[in-house]
PDB file of N, CA and C in Angstrom:
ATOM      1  N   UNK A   1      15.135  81.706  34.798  1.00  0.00           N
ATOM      2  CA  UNK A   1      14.376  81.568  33.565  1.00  0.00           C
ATOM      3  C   UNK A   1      14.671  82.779  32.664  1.00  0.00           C
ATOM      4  N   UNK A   2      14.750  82.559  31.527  1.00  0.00           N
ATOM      5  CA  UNK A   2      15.385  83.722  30.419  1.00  0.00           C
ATOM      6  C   UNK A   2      14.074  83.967  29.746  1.00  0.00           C
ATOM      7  N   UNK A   3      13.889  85.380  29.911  1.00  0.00           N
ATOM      8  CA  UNK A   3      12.796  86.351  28.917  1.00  0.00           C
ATOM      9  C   UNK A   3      13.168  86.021  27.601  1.00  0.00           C
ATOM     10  N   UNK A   4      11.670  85.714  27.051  1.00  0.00           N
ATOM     11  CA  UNK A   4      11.870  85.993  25.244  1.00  0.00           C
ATOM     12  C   UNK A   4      10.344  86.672  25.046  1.00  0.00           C
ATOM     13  N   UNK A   5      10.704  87.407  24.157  1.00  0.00           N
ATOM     14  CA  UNK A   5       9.768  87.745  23.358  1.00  0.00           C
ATOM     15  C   UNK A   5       9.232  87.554  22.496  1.00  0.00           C
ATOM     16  N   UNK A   6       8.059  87.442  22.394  1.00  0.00           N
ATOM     17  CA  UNK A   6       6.737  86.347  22.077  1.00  0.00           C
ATOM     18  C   UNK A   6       6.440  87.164  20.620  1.00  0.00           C
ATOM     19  N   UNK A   7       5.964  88.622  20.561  1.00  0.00           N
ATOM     20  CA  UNK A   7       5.550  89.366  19.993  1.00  0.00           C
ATOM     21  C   UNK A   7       6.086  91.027  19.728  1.00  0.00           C
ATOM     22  N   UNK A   8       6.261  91.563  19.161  1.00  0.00           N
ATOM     23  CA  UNK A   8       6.329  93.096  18.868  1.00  0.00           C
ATOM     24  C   UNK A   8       5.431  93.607  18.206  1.00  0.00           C
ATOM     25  N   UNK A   9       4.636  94.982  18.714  1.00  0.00           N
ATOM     26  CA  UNK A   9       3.211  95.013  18.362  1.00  0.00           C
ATOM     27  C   UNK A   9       3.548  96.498  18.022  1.00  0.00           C
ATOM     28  N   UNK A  10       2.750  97.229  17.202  1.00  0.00           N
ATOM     29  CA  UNK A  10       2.380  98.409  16.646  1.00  0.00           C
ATOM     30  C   UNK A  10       1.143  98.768  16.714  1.00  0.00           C
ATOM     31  N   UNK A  11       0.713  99.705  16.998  1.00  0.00           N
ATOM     32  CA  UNK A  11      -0.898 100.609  16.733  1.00  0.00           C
ATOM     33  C   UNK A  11      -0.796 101.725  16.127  1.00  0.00           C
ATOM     34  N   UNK A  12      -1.091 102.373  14.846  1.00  0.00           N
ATOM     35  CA  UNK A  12      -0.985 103.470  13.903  1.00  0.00           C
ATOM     36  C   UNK A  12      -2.577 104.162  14.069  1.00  0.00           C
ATOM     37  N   UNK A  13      -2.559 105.055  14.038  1.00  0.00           N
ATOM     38  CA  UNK A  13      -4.444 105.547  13.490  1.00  0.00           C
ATOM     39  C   UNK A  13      -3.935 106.438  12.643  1.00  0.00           C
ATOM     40  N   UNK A  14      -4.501 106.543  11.622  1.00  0.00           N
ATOM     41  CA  UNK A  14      -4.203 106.892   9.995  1.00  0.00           C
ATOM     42  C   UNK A  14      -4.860 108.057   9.941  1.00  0.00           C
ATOM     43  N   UNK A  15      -5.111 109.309   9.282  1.00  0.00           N
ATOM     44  CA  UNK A  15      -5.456 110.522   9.190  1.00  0.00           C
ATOM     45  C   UNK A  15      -7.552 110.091   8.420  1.00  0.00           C
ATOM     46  N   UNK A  16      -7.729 108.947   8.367  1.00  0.00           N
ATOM     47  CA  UNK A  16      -9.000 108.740   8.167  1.00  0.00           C
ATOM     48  C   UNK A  16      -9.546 108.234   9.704  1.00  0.00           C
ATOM     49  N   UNK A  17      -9.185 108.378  10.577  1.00  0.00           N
ATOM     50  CA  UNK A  17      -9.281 107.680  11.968  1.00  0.00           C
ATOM     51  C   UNK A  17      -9.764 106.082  12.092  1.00  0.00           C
ATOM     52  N   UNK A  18      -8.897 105.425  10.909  1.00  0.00           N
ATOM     53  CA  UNK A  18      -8.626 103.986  11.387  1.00  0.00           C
ATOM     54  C   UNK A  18      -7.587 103.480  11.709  1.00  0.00           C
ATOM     55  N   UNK A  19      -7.348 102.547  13.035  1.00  0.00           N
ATOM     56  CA  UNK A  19      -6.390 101.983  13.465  1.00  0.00           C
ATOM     57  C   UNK A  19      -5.899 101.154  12.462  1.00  0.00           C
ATOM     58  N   UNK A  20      -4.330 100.932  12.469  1.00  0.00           N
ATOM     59  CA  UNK A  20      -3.566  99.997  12.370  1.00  0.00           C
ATOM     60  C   UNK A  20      -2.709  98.943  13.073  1.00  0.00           C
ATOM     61  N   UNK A  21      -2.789  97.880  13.124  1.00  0.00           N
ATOM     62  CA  UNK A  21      -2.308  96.817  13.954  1.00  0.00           C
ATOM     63  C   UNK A  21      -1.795  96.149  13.288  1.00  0.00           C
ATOM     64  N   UNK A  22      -0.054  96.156  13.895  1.00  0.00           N
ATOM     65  CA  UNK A  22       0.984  95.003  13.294  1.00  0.00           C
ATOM     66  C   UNK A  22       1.461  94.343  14.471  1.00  0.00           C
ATOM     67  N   UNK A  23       1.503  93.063  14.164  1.00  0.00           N
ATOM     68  CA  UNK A  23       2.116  91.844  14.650  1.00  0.00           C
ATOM     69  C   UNK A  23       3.273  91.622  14.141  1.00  0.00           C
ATOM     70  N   UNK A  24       4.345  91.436  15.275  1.00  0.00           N
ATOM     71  CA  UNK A  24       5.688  90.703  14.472  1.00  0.00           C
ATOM     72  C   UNK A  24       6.300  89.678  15.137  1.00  0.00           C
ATOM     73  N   UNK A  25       6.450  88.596  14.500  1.00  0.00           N
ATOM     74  CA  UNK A  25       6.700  87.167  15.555  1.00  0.00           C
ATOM     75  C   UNK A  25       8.056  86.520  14.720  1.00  0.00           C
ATOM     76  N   UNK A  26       8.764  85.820  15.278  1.00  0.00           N
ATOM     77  CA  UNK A  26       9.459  84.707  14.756  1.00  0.00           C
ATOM     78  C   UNK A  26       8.936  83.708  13.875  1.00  0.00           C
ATOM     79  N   UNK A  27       7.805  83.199  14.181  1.00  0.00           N
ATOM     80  CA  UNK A  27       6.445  81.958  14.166  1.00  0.00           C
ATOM     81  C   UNK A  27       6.102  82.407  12.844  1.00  0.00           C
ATOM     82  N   UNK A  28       5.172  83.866  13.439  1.00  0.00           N
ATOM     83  CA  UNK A  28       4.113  84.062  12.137  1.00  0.00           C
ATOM     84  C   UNK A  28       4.579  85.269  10.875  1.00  0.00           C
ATOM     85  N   UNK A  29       5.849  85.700  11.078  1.00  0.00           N
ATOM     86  CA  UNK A  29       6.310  87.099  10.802  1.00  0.00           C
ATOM     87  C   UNK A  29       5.719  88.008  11.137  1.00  0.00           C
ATOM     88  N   UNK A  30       4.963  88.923   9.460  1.00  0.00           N
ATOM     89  CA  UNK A  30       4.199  90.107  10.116  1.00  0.00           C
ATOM     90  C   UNK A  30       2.866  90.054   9.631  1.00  0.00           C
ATOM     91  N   UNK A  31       1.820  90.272  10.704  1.00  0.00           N
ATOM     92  CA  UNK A  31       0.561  90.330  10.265  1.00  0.00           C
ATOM     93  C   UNK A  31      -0.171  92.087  10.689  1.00  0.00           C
ATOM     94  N   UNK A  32      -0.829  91.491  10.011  1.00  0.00           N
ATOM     95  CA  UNK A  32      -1.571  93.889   9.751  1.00  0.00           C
ATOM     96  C   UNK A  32      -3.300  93.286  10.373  1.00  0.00           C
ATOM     97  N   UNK A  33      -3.829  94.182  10.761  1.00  0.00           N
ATOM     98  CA  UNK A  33      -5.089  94.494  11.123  1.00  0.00           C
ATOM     99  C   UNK A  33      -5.621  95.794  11.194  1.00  0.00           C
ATOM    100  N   UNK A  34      -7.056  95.814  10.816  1.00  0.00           N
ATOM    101  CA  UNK A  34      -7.246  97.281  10.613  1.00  0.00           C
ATOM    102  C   UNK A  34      -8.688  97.402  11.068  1.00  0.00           C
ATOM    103  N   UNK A  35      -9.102  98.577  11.616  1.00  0.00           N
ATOM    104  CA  UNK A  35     -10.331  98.606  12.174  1.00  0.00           C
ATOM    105  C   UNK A  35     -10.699  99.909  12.237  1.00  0.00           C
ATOM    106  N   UNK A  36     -11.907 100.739  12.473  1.00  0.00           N
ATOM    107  CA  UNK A  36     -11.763 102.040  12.980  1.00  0.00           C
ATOM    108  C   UNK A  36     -12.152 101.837  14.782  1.00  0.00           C
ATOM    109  N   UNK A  37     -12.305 100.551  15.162  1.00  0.00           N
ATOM    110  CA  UNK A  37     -13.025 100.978  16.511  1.00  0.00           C
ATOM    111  C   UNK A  37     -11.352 100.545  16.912  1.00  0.00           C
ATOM    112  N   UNK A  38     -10.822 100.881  18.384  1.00  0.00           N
ATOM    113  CA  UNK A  38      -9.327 100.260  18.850  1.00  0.00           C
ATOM    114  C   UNK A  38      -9.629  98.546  19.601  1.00  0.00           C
ATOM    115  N   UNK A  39     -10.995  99.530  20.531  1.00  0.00           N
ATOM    116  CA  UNK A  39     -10.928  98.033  20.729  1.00  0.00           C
ATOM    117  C   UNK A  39     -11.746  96.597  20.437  1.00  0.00           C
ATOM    118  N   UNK A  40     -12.157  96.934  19.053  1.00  0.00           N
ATOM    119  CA  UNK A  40     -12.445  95.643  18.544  1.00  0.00           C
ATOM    120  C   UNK A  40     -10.866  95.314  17.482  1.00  0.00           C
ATOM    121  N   UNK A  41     -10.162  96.516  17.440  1.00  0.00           N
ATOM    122  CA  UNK A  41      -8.854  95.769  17.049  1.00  0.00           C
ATOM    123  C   UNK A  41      -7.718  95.454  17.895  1.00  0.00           C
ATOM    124  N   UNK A  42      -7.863  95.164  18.956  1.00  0.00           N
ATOM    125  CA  UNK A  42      -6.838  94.760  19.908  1.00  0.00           C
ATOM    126  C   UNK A  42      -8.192  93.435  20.033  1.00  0.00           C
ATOM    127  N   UNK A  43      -9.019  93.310  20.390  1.00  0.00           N
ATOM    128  CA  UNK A  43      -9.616  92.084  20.490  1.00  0.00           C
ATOM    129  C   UNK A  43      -9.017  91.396  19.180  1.00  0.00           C
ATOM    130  N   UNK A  44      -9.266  91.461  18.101  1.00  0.00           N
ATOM    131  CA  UNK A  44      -8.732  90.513  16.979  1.00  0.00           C
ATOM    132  C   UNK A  44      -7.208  90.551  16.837  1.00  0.00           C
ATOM    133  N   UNK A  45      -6.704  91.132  17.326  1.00  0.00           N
ATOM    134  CA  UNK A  45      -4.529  90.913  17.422  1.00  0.00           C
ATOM    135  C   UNK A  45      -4.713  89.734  18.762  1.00  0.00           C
ATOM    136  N   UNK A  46      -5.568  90.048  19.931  1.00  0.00           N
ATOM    137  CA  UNK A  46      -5.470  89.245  20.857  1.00  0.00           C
ATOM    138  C   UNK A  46      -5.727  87.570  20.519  1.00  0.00           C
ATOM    139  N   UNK A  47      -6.876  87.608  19.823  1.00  0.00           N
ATOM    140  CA  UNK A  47      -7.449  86.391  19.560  1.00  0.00           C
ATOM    141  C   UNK A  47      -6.525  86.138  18.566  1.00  0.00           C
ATOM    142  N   UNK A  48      -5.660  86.112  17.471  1.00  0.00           N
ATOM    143  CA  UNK A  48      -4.968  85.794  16.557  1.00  0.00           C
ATOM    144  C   UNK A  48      -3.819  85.468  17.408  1.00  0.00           C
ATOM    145  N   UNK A  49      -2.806  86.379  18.282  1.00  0.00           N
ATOM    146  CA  UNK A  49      -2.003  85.882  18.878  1.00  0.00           C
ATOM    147  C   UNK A  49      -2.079  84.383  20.258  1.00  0.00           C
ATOM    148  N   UNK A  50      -3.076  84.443  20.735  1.00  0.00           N
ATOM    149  CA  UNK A  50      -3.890  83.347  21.493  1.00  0.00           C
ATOM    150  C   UNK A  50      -3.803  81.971  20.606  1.00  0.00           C
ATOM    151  N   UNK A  51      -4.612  82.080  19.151  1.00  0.00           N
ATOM    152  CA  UNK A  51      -4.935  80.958  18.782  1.00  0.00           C
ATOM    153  C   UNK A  51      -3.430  79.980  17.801  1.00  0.00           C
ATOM    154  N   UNK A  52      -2.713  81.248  17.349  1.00  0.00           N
ATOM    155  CA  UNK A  52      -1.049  81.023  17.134  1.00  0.00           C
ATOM    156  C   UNK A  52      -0.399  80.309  18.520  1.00  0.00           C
ATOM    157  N   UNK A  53      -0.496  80.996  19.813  1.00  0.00           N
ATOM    158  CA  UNK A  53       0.416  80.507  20.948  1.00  0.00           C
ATOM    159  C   UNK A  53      -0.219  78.925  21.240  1.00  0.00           C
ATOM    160  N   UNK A  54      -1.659  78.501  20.826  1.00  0.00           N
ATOM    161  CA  UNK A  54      -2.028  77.455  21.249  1.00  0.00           C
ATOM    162  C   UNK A  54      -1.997  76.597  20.293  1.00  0.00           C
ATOM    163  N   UNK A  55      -1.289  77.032  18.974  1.00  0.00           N
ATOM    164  CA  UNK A  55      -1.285  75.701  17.857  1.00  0.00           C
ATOM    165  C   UNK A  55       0.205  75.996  18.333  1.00  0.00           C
ATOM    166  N   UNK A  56       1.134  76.444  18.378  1.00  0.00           N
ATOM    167  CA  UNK A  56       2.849  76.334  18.761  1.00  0.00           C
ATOM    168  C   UNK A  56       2.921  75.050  19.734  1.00  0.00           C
ATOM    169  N   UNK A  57       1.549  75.471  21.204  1.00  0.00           N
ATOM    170  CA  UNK A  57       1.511  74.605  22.158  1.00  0.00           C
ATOM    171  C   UNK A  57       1.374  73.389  22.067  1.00  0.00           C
ATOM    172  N   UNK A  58       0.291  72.934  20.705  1.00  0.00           N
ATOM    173  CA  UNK A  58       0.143  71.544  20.868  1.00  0.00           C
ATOM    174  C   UNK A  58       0.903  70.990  19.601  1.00  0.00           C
ATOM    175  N   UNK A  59       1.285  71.586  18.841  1.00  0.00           N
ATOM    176  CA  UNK A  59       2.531  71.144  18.544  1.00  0.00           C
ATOM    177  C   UNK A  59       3.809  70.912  19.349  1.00  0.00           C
ATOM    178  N   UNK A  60       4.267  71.178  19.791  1.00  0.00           N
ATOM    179  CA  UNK A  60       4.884  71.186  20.958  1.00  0.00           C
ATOM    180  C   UNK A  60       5.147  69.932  21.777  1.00  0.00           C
ATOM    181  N   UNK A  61       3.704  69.845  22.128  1.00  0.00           N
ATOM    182  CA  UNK A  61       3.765  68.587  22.901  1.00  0.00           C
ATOM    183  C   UNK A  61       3.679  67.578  22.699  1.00  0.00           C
ATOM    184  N   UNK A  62       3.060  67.400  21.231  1.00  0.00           N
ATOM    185  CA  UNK A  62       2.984  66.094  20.554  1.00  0.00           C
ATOM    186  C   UNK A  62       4.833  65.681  19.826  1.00  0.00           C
ATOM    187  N   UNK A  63       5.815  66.821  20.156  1.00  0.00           N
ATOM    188  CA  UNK A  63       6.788  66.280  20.168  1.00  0.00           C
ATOM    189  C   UNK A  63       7.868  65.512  21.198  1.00  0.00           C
ATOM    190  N   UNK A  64       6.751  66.022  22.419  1.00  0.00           N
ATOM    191  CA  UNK A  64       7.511  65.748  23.864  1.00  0.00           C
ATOM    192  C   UNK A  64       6.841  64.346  24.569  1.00  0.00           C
ATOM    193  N   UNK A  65       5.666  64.486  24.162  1.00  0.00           N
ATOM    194  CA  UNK A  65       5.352  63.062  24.464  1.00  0.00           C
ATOM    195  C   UNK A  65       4.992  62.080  24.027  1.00  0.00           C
ATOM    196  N   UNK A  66       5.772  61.074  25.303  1.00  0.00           N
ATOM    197  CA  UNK A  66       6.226  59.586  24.673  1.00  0.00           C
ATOM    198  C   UNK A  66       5.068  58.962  24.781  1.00  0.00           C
ATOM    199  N   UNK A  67       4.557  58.612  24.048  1.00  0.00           N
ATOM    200  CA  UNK A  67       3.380  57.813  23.460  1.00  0.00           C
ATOM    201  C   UNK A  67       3.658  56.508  23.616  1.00  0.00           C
ATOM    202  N   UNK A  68       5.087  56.189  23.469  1.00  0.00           N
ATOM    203  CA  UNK A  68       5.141  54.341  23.153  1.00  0.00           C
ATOM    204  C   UNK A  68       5.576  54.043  24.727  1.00  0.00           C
ATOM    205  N   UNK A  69       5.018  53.113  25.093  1.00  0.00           N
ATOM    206  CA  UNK A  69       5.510  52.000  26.136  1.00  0.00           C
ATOM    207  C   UNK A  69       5.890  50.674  26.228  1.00  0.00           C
ATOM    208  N   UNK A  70       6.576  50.341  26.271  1.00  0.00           N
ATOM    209  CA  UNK A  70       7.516  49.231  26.399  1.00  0.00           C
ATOM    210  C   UNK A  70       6.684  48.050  27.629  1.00  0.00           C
ATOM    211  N   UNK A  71       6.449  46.636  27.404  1.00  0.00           N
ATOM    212  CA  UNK A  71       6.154  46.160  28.970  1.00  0.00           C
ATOM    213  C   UNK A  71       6.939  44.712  28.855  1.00  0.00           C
TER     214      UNK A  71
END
């Protein structure tokens, strides 16, 4: 099975002590998030990347399956 990569991620904290969060995908390009707490901003990169991997998914499958039957 061949590795791909899903995501490339960044975390910055800025000289005001708020985080920065970048996303970089094939899918979605680049998305930014910003927070001062870290981990209520890794909770919202998580949940954004989650709810992206599960609309890819069911797209996906509504191309793979065969719906029609023949009798």
């Amino acid at each position: 099975m061949e590795e791909e990569t899903l995501y490339n991620i960044e975390i910055h904290k800025d000289d005001n002590g708020r985080y920065l969060g970048k996303l970089f995908s094939d899918v979605d390009g680049e998305k930014e998030f910003k927070n001062e707490h870290l981990d209520k901003l890794l909770r919202d990169m998580t949940i954004d990347m989650q709810l992206a991997l599960d609309e890819f998914s069911n797209r996906s499958t509504m191309f793979t399956d065969d719906t029609t039957t023949t009798k």
